[in-house]
PDB file of N, CA and C in Angstrom:
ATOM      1  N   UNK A   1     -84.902 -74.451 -64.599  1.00  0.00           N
ATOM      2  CA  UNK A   1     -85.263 -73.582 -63.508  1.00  0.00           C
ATOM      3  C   UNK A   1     -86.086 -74.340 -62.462  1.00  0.00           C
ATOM      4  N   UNK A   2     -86.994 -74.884 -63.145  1.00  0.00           N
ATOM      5  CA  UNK A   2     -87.809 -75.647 -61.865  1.00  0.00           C
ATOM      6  C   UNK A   2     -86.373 -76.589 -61.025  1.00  0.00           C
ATOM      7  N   UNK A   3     -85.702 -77.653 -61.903  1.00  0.00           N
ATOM      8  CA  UNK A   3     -84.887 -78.094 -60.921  1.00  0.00           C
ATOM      9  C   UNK A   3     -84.490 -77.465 -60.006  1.00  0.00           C
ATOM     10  N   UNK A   4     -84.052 -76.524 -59.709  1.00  0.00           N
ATOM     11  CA  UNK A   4     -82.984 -75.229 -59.599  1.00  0.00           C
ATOM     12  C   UNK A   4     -84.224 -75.728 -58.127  1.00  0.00           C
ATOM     13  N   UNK A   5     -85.680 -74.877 -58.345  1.00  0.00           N
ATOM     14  CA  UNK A   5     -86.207 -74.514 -57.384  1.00  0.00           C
ATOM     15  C   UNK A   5     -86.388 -75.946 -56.442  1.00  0.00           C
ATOM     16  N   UNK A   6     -86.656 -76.913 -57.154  1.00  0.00           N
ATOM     17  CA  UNK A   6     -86.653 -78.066 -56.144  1.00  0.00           C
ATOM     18  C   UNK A   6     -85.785 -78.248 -55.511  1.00  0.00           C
ATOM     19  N   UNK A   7     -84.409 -78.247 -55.887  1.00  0.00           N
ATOM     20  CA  UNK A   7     -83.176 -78.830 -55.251  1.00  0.00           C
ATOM     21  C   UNK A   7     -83.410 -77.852 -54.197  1.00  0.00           C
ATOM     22  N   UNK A   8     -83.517 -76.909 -54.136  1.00  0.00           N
ATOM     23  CA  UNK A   8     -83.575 -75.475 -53.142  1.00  0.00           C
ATOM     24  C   UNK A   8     -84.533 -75.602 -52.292  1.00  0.00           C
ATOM     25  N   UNK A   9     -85.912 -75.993 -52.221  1.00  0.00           N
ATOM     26  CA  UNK A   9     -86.885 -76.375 -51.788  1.00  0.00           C
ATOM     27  C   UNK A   9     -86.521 -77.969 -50.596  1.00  0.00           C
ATOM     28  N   UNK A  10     -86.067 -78.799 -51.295  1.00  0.00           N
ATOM     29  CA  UNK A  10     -85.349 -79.727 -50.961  1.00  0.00           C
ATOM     30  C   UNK A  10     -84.025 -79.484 -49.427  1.00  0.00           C
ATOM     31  N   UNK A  11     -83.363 -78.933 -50.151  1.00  0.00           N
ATOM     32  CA  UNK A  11     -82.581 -78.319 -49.183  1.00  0.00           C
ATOM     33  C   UNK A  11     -82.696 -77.692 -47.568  1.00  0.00           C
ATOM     34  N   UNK A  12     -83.996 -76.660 -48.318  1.00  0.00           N
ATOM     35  CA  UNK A  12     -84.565 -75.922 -47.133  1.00  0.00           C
ATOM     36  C   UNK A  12     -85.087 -76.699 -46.006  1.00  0.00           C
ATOM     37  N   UNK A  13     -85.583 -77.636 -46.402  1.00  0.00           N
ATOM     38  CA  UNK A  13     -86.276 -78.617 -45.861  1.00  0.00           C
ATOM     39  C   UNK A  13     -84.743 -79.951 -44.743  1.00  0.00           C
ATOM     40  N   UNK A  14     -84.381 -80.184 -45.398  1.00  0.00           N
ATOM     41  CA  UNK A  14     -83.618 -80.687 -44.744  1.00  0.00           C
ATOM     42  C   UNK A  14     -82.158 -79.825 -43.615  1.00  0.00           C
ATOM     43  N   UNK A  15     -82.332 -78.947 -44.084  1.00  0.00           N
ATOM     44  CA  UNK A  15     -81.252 -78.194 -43.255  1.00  0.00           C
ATOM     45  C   UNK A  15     -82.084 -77.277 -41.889  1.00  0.00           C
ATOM     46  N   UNK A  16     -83.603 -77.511 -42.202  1.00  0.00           N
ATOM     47  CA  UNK A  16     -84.410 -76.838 -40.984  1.00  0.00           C
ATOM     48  C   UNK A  16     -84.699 -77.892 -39.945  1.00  0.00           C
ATOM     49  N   UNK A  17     -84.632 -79.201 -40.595  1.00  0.00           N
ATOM     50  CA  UNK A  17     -85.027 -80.300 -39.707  1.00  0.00           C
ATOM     51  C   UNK A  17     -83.759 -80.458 -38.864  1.00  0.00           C
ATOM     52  N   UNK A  18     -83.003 -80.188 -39.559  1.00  0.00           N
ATOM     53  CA  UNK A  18     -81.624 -80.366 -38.815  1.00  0.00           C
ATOM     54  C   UNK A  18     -81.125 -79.831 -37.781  1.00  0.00           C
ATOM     55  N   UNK A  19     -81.659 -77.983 -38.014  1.00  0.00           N
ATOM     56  CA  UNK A  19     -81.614 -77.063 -36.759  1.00  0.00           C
ATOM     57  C   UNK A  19     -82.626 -77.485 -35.814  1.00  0.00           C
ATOM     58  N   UNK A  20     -83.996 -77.736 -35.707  1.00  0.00           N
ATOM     59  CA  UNK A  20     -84.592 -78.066 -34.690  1.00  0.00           C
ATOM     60  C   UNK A  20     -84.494 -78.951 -33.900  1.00  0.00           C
ATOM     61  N   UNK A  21     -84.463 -79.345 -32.637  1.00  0.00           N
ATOM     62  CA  UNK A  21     -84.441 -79.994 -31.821  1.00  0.00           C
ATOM     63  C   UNK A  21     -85.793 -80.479 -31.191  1.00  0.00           C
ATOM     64  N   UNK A  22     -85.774 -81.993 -30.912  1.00  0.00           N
ATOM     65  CA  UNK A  22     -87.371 -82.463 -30.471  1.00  0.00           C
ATOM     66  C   UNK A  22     -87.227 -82.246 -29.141  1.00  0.00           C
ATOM     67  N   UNK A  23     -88.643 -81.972 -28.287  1.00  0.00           N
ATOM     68  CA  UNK A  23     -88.872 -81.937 -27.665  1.00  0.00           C
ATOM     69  C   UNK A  23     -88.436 -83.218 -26.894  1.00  0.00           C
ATOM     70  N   UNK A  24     -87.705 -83.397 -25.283  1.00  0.00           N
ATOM     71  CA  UNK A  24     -87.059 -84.613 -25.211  1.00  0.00           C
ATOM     72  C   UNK A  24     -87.514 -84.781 -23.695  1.00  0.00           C
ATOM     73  N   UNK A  25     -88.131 -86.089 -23.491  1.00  0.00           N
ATOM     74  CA  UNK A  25     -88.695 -85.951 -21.880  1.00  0.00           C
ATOM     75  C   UNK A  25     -87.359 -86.511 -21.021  1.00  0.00           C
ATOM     76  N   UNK A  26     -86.953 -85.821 -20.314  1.00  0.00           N
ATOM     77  CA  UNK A  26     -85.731 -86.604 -19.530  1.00  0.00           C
ATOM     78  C   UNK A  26     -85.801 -87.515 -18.498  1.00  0.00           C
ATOM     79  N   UNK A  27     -86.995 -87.889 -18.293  1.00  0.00           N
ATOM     80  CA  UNK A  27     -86.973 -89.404 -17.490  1.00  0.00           C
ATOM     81  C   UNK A  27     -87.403 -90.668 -18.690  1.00  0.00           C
ATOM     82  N   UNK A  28     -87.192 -90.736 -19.751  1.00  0.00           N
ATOM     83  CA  UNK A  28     -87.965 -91.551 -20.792  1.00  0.00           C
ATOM     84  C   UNK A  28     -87.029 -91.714 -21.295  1.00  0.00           C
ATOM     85  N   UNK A  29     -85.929 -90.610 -22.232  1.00  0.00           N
ATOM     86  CA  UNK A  29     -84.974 -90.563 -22.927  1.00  0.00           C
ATOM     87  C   UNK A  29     -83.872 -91.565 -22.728  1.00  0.00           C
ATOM     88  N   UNK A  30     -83.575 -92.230 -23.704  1.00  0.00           N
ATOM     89  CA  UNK A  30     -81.980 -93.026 -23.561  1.00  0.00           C
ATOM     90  C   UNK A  30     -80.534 -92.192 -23.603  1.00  0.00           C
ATOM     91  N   UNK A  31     -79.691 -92.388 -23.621  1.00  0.00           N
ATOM     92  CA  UNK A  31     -78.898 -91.807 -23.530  1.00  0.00           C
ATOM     93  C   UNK A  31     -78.446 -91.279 -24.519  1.00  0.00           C
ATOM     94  N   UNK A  32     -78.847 -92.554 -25.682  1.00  0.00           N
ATOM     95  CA  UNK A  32     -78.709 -91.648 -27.356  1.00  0.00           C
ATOM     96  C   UNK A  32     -79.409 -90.325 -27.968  1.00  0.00           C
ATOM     97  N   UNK A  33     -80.699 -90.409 -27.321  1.00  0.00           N
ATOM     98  CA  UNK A  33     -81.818 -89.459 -27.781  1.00  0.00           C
ATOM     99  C   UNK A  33     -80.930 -88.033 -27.212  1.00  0.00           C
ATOM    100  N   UNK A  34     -80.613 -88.301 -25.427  1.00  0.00           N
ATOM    101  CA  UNK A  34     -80.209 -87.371 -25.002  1.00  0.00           C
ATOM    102  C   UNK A  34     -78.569 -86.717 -25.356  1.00  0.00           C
ATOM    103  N   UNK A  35     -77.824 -87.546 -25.947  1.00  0.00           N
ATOM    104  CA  UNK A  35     -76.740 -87.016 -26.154  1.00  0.00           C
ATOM    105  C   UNK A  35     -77.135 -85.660 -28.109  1.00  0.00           C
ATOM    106  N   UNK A  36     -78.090 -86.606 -28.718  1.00  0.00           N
ATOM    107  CA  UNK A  36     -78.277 -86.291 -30.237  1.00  0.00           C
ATOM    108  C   UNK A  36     -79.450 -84.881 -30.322  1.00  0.00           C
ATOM    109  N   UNK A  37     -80.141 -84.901 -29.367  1.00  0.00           N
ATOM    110  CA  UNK A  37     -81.259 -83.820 -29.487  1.00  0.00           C
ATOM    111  C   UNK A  37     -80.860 -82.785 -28.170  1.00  0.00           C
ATOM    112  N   UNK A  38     -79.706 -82.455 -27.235  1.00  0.00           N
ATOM    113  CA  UNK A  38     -79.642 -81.153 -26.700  1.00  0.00           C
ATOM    114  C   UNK A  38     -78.326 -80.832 -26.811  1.00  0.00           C
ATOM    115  N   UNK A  39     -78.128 -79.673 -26.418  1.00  0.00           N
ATOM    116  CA  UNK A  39     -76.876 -78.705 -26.979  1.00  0.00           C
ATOM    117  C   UNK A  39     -76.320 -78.852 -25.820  1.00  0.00           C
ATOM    118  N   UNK A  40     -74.928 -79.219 -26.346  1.00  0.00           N
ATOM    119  CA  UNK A  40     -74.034 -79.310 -24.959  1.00  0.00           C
ATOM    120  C   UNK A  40     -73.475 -80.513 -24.165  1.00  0.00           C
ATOM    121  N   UNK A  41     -74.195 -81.624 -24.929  1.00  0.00           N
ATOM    122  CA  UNK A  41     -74.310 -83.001 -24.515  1.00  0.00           C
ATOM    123  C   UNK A  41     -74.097 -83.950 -24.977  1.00  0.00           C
ATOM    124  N   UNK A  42     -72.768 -84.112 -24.446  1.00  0.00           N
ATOM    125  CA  UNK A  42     -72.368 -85.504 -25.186  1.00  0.00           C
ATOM    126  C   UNK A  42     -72.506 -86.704 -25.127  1.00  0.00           C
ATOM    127  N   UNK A  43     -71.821 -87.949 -25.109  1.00  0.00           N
ATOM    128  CA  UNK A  43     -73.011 -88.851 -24.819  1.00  0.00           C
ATOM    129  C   UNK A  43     -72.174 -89.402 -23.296  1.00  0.00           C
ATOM    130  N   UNK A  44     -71.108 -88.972 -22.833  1.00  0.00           N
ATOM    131  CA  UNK A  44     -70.775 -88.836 -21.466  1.00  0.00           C
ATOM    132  C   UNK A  44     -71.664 -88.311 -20.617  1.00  0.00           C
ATOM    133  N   UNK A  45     -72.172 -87.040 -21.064  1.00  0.00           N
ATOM    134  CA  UNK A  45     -73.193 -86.440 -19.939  1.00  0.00           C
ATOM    135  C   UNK A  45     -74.557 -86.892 -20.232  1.00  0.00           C
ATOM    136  N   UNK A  46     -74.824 -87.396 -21.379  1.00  0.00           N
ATOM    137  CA  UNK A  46     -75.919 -88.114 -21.387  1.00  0.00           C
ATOM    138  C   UNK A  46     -76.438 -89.500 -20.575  1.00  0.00           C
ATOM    139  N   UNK A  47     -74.644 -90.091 -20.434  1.00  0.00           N
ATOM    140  CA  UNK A  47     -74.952 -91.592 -19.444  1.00  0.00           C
ATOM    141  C   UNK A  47     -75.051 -91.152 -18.432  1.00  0.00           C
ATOM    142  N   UNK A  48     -74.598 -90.301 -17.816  1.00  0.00           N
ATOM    143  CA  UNK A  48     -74.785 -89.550 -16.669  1.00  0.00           C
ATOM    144  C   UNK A  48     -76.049 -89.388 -15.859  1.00  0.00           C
ATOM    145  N   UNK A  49     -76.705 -88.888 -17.137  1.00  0.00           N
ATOM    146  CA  UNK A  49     -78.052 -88.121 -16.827  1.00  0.00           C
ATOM    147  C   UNK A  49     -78.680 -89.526 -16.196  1.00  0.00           C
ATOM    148  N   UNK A  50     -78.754 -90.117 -17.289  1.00  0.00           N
ATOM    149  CA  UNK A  50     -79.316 -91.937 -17.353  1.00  0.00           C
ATOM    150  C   UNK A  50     -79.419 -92.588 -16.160  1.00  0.00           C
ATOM    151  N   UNK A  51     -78.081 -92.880 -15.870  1.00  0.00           N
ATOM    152  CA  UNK A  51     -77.324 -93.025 -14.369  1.00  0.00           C
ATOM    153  C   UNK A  51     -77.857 -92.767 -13.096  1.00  0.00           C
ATOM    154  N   UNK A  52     -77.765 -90.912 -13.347  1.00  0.00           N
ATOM    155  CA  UNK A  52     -78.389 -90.508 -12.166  1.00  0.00           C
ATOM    156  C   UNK A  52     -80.138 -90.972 -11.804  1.00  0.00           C
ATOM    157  N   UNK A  53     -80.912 -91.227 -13.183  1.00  0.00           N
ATOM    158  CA  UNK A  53     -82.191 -91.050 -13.253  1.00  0.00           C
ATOM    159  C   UNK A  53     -82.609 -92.395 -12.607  1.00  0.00           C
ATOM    160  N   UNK A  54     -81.581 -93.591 -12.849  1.00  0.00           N
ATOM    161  CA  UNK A  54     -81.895 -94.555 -12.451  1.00  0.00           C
ATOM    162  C   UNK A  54     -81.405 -95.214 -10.705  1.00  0.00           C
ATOM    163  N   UNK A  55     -80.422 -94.387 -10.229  1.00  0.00           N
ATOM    164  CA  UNK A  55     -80.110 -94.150  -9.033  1.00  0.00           C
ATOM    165  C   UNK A  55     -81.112 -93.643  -8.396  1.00  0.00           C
ATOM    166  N   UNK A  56     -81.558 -92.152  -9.139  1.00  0.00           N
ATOM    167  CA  UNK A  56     -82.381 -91.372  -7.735  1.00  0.00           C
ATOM    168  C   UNK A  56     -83.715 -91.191  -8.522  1.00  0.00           C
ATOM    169  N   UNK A  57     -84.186 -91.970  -9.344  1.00  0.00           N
ATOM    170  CA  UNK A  57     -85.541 -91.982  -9.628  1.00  0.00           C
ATOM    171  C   UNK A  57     -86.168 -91.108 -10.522  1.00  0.00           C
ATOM    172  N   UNK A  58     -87.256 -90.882 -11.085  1.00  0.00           N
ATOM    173  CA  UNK A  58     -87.443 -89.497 -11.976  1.00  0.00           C
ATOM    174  C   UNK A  58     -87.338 -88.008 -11.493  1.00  0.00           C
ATOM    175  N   UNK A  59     -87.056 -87.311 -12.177  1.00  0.00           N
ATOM    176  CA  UNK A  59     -86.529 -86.493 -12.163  1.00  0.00           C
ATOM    177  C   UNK A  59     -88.386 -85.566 -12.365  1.00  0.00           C
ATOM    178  N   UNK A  60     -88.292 -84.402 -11.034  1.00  0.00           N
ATOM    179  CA  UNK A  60     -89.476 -83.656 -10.780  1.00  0.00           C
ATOM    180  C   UNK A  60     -89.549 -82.629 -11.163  1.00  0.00           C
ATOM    181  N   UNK A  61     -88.975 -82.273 -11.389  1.00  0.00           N
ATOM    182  CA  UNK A  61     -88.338 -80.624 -12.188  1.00  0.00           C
ATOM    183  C   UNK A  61     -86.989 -80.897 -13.460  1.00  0.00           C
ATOM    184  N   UNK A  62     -86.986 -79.975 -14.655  1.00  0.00           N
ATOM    185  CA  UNK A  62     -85.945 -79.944 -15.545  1.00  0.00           C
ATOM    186  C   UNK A  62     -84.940 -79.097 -14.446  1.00  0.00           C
ATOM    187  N   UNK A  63     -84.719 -78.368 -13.717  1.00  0.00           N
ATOM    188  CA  UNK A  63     -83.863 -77.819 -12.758  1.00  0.00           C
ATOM    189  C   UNK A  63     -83.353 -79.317 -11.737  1.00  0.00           C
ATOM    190  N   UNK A  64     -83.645 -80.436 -11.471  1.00  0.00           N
ATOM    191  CA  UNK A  64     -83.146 -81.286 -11.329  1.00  0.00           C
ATOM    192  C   UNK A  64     -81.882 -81.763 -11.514  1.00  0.00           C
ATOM    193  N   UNK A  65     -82.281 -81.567 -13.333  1.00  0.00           N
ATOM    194  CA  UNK A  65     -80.783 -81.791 -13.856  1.00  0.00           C
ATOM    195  C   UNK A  65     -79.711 -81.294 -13.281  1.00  0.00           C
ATOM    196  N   UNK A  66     -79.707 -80.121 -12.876  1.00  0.00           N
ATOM    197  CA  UNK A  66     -78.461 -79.682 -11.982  1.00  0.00           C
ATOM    198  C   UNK A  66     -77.349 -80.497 -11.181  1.00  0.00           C
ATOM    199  N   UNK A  67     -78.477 -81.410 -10.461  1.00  0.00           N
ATOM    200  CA  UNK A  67     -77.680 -82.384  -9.584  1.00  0.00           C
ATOM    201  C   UNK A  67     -77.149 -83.585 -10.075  1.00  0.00           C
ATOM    202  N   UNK A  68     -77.412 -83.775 -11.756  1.00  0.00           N
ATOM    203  CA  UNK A  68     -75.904 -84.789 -12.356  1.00  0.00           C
ATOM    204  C   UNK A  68     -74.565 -83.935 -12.658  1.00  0.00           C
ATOM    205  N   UNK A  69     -73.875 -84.291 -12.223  1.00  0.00           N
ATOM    206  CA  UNK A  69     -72.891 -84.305 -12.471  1.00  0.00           C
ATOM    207  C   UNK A  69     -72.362 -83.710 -13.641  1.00  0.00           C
ATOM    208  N   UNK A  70     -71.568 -82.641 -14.416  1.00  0.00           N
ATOM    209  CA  UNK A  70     -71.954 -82.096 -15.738  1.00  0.00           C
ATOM    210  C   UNK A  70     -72.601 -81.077 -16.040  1.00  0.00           C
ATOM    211  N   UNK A  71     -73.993 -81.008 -15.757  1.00  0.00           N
ATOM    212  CA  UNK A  71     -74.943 -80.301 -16.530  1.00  0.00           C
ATOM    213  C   UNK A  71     -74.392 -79.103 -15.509  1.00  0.00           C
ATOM    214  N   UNK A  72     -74.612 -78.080 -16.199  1.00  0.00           N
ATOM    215  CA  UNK A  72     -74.751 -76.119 -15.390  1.00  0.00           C
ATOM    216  C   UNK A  72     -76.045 -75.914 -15.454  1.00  0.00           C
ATOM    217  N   UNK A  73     -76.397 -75.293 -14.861  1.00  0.00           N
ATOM    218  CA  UNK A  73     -77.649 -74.266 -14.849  1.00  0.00           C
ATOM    219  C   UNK A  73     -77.434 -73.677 -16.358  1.00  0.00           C
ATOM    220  N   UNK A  74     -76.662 -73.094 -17.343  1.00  0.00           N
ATOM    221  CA  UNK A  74     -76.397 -72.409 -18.694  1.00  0.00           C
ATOM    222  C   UNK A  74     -77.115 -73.669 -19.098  1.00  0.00           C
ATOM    223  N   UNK A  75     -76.526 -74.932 -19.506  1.00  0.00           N
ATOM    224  CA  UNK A  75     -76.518 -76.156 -20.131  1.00  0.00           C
ATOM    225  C   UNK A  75     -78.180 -76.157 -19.950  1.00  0.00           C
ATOM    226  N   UNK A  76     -78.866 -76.476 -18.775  1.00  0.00           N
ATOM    227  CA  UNK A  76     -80.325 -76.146 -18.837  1.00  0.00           C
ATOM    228  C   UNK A  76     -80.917 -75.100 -19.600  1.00  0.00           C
ATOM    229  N   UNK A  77     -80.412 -73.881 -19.671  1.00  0.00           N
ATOM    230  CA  UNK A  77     -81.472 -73.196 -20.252  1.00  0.00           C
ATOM    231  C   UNK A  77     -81.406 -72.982 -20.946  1.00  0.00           C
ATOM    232  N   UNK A  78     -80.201 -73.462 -21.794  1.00  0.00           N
ATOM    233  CA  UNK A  78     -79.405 -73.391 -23.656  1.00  0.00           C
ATOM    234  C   UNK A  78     -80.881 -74.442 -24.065  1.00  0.00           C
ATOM    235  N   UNK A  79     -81.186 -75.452 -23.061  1.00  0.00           N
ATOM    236  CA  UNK A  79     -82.247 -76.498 -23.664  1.00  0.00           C
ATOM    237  C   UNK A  79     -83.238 -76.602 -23.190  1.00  0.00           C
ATOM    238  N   UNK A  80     -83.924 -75.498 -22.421  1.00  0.00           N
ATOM    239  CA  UNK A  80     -84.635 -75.543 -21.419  1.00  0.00           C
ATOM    240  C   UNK A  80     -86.292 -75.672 -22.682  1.00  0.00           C
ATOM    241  N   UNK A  81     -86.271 -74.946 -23.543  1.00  0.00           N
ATOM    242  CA  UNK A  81     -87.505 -75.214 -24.532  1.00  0.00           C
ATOM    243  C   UNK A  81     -87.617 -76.991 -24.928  1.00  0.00           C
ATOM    244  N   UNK A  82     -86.498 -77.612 -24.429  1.00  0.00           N
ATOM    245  CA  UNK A  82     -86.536 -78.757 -25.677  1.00  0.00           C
ATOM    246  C   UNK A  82     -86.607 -79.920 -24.750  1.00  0.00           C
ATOM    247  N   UNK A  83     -86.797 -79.459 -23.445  1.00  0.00           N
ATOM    248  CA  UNK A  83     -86.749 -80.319 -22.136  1.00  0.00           C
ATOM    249  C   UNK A  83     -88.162 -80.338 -21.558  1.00  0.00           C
ATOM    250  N   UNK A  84     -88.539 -81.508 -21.213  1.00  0.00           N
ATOM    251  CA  UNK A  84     -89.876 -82.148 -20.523  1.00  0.00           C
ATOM    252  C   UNK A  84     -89.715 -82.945 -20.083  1.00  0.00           C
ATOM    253  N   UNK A  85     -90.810 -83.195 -18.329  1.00  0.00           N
ATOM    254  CA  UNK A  85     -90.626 -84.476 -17.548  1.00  0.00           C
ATOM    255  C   UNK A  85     -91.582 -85.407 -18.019  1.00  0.00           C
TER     256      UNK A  85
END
């Protein structure tokens, strides 16, 4: 029984880390961080992001994002908790 409860304990633990998403600053982020930690983002729109950040400089607002290429206004606010400048 105790096994029982560890493996379960165990579990819980790894399948919650899994649902959460880190907090991700989008002028800092690589393109890996950004494709692996927001919803919606693959690692196409992640080079993107990258791209744009390094073209037009940091980014002053998470509503920024708008203007790569890709992202929607939805796509922002599906991640808008998990997004920081």
């Amino acid at each position: 029984m105790k096994m029982i409860k560890t493996a379960i304990f165990c579990l819980s633990l790894l399948c919650s880390s899994m649902v959460y998403a880190g907090l991700v600053n989008i002028n800092q982020a690589d393109a890996s961080t950004l494709a692996s930690e927001l919803k919606g983002i693959g690692d196409k729109k992640a080079q993107a992001i990258v791209d744009y950040r390094t073209q037009n400089g940091s980014f002053t607002s998470i509503d920024d994002l708008q203007n790569v290429k890709g992202i929607s206004a939805k796509t922002i606010e599906n991640n808008r908790s998990n997004l920081s400048i």
